[in-house]
PDB file of N, CA and C in Angstrom:
ATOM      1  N   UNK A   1       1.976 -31.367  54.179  1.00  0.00           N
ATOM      2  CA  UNK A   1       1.925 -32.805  54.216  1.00  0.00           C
ATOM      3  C   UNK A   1       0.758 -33.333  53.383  1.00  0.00           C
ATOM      4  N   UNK A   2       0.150 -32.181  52.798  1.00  0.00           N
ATOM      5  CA  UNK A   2      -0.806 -33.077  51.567  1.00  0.00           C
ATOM      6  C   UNK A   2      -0.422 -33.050  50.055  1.00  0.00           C
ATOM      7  N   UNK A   3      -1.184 -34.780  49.680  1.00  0.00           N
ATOM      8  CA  UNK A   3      -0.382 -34.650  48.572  1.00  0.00           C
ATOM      9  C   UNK A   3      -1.589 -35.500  48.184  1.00  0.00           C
ATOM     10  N   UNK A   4      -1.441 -36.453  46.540  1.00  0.00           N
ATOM     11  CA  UNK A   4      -2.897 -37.040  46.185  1.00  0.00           C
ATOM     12  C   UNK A   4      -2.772 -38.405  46.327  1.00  0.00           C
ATOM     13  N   UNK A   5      -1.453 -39.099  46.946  1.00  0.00           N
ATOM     14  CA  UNK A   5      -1.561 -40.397  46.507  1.00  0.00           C
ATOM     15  C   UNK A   5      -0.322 -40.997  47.577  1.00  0.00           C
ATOM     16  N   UNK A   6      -0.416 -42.395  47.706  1.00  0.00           N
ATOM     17  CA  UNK A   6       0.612 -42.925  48.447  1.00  0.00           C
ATOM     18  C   UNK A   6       0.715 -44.030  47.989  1.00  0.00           C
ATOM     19  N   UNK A   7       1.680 -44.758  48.788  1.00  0.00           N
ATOM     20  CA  UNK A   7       2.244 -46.302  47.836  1.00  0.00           C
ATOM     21  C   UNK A   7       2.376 -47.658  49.008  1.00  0.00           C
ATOM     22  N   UNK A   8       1.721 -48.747  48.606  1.00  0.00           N
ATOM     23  CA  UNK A   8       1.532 -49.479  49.614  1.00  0.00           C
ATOM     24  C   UNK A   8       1.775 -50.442  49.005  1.00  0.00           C
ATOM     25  N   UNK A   9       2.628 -51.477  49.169  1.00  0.00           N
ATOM     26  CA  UNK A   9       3.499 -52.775  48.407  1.00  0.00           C
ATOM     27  C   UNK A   9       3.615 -52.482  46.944  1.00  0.00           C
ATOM     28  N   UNK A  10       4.044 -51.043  46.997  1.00  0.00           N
ATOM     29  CA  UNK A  10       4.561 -51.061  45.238  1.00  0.00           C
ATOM     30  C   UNK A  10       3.434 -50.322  44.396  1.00  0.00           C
ATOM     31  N   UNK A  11       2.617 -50.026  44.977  1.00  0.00           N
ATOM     32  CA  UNK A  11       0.736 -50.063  44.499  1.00  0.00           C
ATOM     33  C   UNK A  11       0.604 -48.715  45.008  1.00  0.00           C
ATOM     34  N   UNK A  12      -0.190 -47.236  44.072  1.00  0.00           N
ATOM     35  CA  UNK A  12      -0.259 -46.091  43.840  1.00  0.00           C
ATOM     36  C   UNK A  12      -1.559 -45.968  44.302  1.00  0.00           C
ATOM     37  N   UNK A  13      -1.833 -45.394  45.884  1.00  0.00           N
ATOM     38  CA  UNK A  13      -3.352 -45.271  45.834  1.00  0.00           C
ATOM     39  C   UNK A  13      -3.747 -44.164  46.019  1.00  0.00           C
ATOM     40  N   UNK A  14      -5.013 -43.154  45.222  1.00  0.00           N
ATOM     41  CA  UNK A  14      -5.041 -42.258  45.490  1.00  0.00           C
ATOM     42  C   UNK A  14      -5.743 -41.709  46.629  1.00  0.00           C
ATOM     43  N   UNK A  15      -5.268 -40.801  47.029  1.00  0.00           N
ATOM     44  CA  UNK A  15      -5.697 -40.234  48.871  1.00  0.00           C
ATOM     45  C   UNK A  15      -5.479 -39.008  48.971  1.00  0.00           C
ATOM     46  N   UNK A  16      -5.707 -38.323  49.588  1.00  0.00           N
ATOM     47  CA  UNK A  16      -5.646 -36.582  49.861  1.00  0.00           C
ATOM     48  C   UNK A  16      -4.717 -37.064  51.685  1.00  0.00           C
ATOM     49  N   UNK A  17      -3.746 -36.644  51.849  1.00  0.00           N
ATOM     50  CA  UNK A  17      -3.428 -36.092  52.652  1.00  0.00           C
ATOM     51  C   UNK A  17      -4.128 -35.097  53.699  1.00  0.00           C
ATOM     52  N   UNK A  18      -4.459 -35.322  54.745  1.00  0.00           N
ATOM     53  CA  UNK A  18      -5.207 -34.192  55.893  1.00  0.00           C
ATOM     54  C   UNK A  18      -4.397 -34.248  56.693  1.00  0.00           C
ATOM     55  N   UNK A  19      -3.713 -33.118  57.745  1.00  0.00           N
ATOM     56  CA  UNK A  19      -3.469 -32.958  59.002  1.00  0.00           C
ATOM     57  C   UNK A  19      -4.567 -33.471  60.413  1.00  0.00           C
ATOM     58  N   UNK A  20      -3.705 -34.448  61.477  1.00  0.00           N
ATOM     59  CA  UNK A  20      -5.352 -34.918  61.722  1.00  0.00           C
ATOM     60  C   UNK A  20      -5.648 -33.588  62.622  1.00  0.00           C
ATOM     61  N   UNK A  21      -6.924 -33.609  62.819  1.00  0.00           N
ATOM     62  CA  UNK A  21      -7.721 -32.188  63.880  1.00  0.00           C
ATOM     63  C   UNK A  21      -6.915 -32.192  65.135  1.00  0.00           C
ATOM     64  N   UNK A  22      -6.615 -33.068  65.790  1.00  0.00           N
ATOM     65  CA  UNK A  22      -6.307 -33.409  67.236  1.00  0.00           C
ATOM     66  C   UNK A  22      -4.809 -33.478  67.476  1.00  0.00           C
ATOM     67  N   UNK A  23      -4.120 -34.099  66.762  1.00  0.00           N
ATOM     68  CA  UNK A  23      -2.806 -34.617  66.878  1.00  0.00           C
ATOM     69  C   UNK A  23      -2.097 -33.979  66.291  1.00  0.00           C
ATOM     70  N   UNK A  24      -0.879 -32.672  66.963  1.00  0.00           N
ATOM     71  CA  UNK A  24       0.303 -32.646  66.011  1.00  0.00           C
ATOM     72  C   UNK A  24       1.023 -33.327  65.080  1.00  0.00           C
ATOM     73  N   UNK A  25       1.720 -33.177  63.910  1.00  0.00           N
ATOM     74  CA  UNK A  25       2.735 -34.252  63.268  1.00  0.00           C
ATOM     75  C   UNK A  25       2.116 -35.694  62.958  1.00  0.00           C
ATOM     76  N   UNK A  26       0.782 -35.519  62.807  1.00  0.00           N
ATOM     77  CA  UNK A  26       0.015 -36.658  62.327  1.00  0.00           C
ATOM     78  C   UNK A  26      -0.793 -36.396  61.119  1.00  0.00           C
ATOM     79  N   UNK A  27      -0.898 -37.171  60.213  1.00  0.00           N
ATOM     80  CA  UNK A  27      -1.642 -37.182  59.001  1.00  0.00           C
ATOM     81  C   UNK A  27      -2.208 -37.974  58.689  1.00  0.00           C
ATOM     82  N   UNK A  28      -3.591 -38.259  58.068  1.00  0.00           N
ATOM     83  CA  UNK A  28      -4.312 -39.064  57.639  1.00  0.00           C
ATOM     84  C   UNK A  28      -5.056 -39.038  56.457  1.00  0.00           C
ATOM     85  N   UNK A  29      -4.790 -40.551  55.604  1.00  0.00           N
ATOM     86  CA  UNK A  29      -5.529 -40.392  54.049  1.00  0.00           C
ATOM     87  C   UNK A  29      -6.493 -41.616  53.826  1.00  0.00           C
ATOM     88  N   UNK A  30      -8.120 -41.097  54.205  1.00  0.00           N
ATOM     89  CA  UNK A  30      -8.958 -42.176  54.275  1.00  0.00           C
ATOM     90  C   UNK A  30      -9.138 -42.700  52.743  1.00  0.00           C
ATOM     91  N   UNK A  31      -8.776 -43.976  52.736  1.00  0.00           N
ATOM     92  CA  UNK A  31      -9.258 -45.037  51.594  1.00  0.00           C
ATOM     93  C   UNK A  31     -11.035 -45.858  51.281  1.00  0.00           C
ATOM     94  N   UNK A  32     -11.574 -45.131  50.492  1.00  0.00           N
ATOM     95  CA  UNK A  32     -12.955 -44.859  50.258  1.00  0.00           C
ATOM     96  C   UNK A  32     -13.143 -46.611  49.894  1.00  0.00           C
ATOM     97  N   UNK A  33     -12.870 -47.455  49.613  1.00  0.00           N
ATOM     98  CA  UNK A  33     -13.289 -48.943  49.431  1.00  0.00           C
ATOM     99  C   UNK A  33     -14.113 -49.350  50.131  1.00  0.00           C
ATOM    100  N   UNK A  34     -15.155 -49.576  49.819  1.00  0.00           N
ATOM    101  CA  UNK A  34     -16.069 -50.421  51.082  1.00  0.00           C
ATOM    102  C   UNK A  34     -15.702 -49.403  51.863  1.00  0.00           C
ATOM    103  N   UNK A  35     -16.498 -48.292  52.040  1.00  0.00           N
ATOM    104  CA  UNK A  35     -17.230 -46.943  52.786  1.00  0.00           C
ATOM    105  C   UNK A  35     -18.487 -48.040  52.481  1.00  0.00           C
ATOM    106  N   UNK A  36     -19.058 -47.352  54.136  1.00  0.00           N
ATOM    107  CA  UNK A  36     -20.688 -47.501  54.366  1.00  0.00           C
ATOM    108  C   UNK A  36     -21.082 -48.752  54.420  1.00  0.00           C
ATOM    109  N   UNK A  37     -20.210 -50.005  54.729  1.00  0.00           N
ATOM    110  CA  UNK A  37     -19.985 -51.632  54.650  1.00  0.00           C
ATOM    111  C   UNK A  37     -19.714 -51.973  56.451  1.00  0.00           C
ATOM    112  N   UNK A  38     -19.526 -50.753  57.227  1.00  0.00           N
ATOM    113  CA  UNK A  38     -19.752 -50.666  58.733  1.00  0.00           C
ATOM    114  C   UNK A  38     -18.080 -50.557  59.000  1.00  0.00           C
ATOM    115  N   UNK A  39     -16.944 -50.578  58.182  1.00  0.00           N
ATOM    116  CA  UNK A  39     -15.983 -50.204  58.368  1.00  0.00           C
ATOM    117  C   UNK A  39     -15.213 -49.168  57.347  1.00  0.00           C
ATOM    118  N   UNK A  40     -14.221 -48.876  58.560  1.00  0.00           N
ATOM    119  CA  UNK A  40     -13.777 -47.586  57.381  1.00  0.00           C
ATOM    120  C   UNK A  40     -11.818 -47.689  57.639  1.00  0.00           C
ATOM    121  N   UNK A  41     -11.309 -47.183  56.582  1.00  0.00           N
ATOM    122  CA  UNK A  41      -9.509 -47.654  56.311  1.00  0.00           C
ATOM    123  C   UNK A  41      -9.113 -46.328  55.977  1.00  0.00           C
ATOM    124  N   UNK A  42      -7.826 -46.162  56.436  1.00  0.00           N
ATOM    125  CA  UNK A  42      -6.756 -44.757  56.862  1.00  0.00           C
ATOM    126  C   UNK A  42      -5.644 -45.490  56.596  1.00  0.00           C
ATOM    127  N   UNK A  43      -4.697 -44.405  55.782  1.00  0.00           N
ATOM    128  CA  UNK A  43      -3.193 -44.907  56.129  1.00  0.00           C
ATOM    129  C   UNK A  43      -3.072 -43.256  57.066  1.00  0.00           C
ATOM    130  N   UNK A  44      -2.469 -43.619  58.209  1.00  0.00           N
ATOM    131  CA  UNK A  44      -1.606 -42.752  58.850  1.00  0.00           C
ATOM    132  C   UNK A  44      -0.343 -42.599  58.799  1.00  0.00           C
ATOM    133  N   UNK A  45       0.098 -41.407  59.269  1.00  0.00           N
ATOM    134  CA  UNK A  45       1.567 -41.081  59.158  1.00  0.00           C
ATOM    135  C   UNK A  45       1.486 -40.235  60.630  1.00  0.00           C
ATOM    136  N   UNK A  46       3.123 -40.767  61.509  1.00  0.00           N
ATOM    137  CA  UNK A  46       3.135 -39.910  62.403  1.00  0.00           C
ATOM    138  C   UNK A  46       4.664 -39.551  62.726  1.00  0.00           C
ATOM    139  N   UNK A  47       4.561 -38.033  62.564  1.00  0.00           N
ATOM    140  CA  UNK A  47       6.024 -37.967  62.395  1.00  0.00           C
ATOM    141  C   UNK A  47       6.942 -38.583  63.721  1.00  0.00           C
ATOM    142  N   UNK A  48       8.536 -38.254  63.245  1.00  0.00           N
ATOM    143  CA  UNK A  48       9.481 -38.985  63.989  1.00  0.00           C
ATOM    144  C   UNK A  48       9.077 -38.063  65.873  1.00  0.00           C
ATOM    145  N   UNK A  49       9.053 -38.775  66.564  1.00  0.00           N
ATOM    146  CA  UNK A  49       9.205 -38.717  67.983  1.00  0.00           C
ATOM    147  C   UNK A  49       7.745 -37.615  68.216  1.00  0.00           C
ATOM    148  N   UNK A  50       6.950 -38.089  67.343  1.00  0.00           N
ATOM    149  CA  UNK A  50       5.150 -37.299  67.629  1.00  0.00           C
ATOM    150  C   UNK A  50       4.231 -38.679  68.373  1.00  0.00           C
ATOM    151  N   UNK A  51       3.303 -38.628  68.895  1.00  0.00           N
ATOM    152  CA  UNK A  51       2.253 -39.087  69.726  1.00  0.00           C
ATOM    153  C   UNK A  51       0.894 -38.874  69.361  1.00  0.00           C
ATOM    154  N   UNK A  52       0.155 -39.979  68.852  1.00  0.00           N
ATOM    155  CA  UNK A  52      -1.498 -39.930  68.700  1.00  0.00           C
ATOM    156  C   UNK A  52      -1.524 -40.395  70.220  1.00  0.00           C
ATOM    157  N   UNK A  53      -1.874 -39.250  71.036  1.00  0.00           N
ATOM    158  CA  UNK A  53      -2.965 -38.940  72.375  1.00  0.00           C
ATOM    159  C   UNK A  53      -3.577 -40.051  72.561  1.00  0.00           C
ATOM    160  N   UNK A  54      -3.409 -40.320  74.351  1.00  0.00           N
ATOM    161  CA  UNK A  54      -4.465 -41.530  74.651  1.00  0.00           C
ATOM    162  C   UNK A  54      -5.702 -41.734  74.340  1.00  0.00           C
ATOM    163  N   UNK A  55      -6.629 -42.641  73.372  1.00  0.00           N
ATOM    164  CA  UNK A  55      -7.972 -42.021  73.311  1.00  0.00           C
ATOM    165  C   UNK A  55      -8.526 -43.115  73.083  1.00  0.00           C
ATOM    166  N   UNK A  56      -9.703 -43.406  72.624  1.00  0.00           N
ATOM    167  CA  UNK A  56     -10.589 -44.943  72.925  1.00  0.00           C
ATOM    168  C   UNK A  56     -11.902 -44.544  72.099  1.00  0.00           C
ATOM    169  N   UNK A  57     -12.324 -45.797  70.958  1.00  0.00           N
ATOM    170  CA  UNK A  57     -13.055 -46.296  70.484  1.00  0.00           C
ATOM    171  C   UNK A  57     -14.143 -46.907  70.987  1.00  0.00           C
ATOM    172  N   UNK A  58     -15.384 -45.821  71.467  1.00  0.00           N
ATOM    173  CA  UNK A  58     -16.669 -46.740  71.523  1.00  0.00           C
ATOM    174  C   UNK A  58     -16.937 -47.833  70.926  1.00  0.00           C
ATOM    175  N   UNK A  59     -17.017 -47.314  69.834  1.00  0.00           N
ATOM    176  CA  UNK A  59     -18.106 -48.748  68.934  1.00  0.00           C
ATOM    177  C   UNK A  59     -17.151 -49.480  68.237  1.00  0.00           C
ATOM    178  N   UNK A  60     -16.000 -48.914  68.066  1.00  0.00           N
ATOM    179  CA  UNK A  60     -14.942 -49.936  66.811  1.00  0.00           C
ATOM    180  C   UNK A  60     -13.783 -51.090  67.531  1.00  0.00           C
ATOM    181  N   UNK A  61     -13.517 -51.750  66.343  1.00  0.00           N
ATOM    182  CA  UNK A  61     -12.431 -52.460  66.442  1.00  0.00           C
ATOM    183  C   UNK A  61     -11.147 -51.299  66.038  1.00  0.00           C
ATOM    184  N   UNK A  62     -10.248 -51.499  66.397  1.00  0.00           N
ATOM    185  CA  UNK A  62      -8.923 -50.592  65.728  1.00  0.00           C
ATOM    186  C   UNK A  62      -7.923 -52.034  64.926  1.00  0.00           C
ATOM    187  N   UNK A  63      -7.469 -51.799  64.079  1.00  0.00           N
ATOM    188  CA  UNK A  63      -6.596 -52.695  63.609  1.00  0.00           C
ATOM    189  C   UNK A  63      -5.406 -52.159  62.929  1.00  0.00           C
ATOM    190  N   UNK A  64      -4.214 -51.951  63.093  1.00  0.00           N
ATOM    191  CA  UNK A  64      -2.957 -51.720  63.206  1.00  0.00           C
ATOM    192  C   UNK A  64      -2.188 -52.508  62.019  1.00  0.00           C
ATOM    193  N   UNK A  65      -1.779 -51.814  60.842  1.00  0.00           N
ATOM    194  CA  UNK A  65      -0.440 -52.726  60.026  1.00  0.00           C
ATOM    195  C   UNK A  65       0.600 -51.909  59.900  1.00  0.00           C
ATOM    196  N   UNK A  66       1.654 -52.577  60.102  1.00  0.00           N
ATOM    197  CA  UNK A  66       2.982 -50.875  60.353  1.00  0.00           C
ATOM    198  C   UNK A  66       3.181 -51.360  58.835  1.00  0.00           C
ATOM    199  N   UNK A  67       3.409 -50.107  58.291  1.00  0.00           N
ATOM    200  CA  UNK A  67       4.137 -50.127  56.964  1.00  0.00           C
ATOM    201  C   UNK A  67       5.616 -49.908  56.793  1.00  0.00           C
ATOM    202  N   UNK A  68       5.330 -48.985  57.608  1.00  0.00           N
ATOM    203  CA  UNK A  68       7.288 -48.221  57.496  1.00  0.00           C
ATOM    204  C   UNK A  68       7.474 -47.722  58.609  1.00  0.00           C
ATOM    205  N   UNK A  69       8.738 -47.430  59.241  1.00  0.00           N
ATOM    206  CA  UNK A  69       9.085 -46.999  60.384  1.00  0.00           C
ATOM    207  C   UNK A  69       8.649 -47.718  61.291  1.00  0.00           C
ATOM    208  N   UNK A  70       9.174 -47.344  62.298  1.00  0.00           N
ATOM    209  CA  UNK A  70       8.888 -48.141  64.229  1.00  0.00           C
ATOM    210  C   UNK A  70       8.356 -47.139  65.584  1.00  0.00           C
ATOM    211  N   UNK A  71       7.888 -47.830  66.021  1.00  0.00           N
ATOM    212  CA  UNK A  71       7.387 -47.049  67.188  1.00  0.00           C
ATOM    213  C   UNK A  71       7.182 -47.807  68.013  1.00  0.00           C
ATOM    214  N   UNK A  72       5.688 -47.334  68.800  1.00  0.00           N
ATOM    215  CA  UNK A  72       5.355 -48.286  70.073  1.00  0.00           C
ATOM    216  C   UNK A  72       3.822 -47.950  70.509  1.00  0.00           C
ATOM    217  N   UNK A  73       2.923 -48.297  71.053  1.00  0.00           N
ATOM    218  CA  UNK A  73       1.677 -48.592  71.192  1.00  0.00           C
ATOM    219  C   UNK A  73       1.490 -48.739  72.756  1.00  0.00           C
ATOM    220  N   UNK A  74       0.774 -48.059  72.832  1.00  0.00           N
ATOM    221  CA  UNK A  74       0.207 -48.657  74.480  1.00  0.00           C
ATOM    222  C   UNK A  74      -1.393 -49.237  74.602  1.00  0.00           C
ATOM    223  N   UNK A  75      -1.453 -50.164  74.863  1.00  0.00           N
ATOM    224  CA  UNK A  75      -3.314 -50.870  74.520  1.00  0.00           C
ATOM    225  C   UNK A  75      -3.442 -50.916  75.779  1.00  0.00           C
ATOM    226  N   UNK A  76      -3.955 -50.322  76.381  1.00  0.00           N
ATOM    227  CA  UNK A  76      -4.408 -50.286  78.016  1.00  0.00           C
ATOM    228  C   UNK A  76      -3.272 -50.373  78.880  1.00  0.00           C
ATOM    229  N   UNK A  77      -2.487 -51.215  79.367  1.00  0.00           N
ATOM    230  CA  UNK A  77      -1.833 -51.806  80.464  1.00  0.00           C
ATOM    231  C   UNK A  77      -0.463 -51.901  79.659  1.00  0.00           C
ATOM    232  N   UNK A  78      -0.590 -52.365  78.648  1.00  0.00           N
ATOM    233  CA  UNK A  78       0.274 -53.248  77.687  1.00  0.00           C
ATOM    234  C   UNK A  78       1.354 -52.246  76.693  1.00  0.00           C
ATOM    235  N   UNK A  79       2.288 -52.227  76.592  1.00  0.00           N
ATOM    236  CA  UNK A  79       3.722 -51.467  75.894  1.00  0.00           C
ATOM    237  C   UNK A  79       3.561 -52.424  74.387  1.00  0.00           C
ATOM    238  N   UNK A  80       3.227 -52.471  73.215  1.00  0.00           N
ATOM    239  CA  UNK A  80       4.038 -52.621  72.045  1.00  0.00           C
ATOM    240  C   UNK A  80       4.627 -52.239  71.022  1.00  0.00           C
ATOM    241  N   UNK A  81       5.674 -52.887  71.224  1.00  0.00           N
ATOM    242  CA  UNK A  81       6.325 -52.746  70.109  1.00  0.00           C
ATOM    243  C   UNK A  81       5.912 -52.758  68.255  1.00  0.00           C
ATOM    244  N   UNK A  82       6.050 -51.610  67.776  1.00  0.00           N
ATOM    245  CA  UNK A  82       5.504 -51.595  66.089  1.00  0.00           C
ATOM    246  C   UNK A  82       6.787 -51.338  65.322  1.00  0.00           C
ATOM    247  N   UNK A  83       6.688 -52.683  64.321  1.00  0.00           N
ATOM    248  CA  UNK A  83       8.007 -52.721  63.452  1.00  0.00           C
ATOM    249  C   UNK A  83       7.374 -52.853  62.149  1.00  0.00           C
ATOM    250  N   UNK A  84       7.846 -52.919  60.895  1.00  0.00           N
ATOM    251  CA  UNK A  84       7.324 -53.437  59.460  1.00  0.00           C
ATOM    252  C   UNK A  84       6.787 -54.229  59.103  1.00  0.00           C
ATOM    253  N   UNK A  85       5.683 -54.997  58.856  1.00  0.00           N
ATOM    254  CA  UNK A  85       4.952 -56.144  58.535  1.00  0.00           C
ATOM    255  C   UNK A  85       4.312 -56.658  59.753  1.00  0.00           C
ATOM    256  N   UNK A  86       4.211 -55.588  60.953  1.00  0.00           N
ATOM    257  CA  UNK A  86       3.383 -56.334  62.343  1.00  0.00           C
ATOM    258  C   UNK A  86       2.064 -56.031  62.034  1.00  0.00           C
ATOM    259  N   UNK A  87       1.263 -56.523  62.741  1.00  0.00           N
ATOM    260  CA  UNK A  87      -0.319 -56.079  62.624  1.00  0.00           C
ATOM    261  C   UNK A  87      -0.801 -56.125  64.136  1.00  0.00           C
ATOM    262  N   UNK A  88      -1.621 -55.332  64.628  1.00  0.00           N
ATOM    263  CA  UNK A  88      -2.388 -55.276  65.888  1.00  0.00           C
ATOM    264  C   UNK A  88      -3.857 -55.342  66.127  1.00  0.00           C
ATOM    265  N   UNK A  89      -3.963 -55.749  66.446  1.00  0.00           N
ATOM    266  CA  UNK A  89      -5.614 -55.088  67.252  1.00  0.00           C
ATOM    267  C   UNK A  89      -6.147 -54.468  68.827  1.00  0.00           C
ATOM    268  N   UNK A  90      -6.963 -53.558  68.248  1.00  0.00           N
ATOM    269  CA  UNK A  90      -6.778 -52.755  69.584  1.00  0.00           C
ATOM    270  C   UNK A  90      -8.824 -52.565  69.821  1.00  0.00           C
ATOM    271  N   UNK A  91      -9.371 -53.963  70.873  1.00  0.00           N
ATOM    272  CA  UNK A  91     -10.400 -53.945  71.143  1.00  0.00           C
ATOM    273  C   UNK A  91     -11.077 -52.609  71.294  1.00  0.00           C
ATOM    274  N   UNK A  92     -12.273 -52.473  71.119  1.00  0.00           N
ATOM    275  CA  UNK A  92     -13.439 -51.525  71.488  1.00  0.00           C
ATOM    276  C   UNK A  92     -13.180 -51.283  72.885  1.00  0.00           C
ATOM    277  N   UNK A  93     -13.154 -49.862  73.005  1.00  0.00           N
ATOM    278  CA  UNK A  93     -13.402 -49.153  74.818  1.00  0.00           C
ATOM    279  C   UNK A  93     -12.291 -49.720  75.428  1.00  0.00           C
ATOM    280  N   UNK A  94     -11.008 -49.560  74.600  1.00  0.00           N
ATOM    281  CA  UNK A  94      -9.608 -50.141  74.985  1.00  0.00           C
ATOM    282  C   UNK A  94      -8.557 -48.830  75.410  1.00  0.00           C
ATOM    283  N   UNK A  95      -8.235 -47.912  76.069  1.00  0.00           N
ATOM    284  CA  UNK A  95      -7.297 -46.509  75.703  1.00  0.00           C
ATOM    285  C   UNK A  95      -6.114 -47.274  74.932  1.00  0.00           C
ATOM    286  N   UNK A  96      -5.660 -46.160  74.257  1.00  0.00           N
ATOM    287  CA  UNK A  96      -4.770 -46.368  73.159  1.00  0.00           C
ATOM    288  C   UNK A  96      -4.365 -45.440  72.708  1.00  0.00           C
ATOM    289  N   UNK A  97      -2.407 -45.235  72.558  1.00  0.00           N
ATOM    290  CA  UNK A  97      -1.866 -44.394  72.082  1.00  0.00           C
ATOM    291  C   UNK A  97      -0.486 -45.070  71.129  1.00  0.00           C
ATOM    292  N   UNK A  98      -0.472 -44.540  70.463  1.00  0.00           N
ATOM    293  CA  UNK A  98       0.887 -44.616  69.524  1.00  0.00           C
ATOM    294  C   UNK A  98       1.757 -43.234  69.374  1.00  0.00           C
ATOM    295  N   UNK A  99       3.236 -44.027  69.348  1.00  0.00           N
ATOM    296  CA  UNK A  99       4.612 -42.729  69.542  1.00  0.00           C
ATOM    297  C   UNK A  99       5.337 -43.604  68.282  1.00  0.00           C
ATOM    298  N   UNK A 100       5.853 -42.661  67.992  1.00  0.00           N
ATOM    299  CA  UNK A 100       6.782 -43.135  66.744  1.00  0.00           C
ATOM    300  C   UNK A 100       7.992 -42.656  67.042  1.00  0.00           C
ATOM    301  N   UNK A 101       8.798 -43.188  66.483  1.00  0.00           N
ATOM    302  CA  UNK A 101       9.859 -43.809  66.905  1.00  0.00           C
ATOM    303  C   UNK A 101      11.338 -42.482  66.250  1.00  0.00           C
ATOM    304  N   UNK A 102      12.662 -43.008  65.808  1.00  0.00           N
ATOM    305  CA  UNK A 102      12.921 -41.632  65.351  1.00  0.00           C
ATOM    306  C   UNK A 102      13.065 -41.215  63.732  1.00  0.00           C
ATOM    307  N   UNK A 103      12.141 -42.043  63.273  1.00  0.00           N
ATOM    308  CA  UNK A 103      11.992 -42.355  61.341  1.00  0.00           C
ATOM    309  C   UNK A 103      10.542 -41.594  61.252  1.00  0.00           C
ATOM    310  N   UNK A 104       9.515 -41.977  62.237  1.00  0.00           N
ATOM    311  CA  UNK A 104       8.165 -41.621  62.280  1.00  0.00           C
ATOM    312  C   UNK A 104       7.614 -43.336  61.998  1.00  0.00           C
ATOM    313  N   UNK A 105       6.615 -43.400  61.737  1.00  0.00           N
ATOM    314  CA  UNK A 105       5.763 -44.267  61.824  1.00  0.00           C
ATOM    315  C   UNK A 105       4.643 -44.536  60.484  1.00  0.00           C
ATOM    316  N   UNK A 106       4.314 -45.101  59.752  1.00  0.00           N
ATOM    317  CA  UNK A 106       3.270 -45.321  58.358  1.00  0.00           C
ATOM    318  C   UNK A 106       2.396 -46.669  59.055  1.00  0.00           C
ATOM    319  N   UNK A 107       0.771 -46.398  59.200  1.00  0.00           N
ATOM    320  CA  UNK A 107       0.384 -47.623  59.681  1.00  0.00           C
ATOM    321  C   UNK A 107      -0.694 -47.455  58.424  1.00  0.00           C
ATOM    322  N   UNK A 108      -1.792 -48.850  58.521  1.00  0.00           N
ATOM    323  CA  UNK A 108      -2.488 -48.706  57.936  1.00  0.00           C
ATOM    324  C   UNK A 108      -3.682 -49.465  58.970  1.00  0.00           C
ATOM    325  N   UNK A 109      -5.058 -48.556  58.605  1.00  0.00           N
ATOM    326  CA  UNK A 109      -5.816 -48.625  60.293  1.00  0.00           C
ATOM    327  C   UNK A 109      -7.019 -48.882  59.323  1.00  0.00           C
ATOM    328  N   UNK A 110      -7.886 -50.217  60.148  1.00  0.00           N
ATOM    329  CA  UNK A 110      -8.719 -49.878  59.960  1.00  0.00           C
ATOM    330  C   UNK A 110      -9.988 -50.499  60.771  1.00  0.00           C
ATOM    331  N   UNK A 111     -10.862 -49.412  60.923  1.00  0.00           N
ATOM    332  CA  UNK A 111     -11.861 -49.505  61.923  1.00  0.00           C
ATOM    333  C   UNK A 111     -13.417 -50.662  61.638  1.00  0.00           C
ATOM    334  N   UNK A 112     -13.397 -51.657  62.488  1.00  0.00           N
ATOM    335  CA  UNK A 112     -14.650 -52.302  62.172  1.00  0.00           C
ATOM    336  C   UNK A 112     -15.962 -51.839  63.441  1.00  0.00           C
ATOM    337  N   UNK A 113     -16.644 -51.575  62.683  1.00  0.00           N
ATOM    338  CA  UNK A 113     -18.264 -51.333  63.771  1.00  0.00           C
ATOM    339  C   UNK A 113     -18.239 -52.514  64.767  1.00  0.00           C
ATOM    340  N   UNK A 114     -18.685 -52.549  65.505  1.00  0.00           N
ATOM    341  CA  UNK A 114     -19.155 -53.919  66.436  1.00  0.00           C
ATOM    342  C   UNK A 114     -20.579 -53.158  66.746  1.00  0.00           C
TER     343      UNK A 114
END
């Protein structure tokens, strides 16, 4: 699942593909722009009917844009729904998991410091 580059409204960006450490059938390609500006940007990929694990952000904001595919989100209490062109936010010290759906899931994440 690694490769050097991906495509986001038509637009070629280059990225390395990683398997993430934690999560089966998940991949992640951090986008170096404004590194070290107190936030940091990932496109993820999670394959069809895989799960990023309940887990929670000390210090960050999480912010959610589905690119492709559908799934679903759990922000504490709360079930949502992730379709193409949605965007989320998922407060600091919030649990949080995402399942993808049966296409898989393309988000684009990105974390602000608080």
């Amino acid at each position: 699942m690694v490769d050097k580059c991906f495509t986001i409204s038509n637009r070629k960006i280059a990225a390395e593909w990683k398997p993430h450490p934690k999560f089966s059938g998940v991949a992640m390609a951090e986008i170096d722009f404004e590194k070290g500006n107190g936030w940091r940007s990932f496109i993820v990929k999670v394959d069809a009917l895989k799960s990023i694990s309940p887990h929670i952000h000390e210090d960050e904001i999480e912010f959610h844009f589905v690119v492709s595919g559908s799934g679903s989100a759990r922000r504490g209490k709360e079930t949502i729904e992730y379709w193409p062109g949605d965007i989320y936010k998922i407060p600091r010290k919030i649990v949080h998991e995402i399942s993808a759906g049966n296409e898989g899931i393309e988000l684009f994440s990105i974390f602000v410091k608080e």
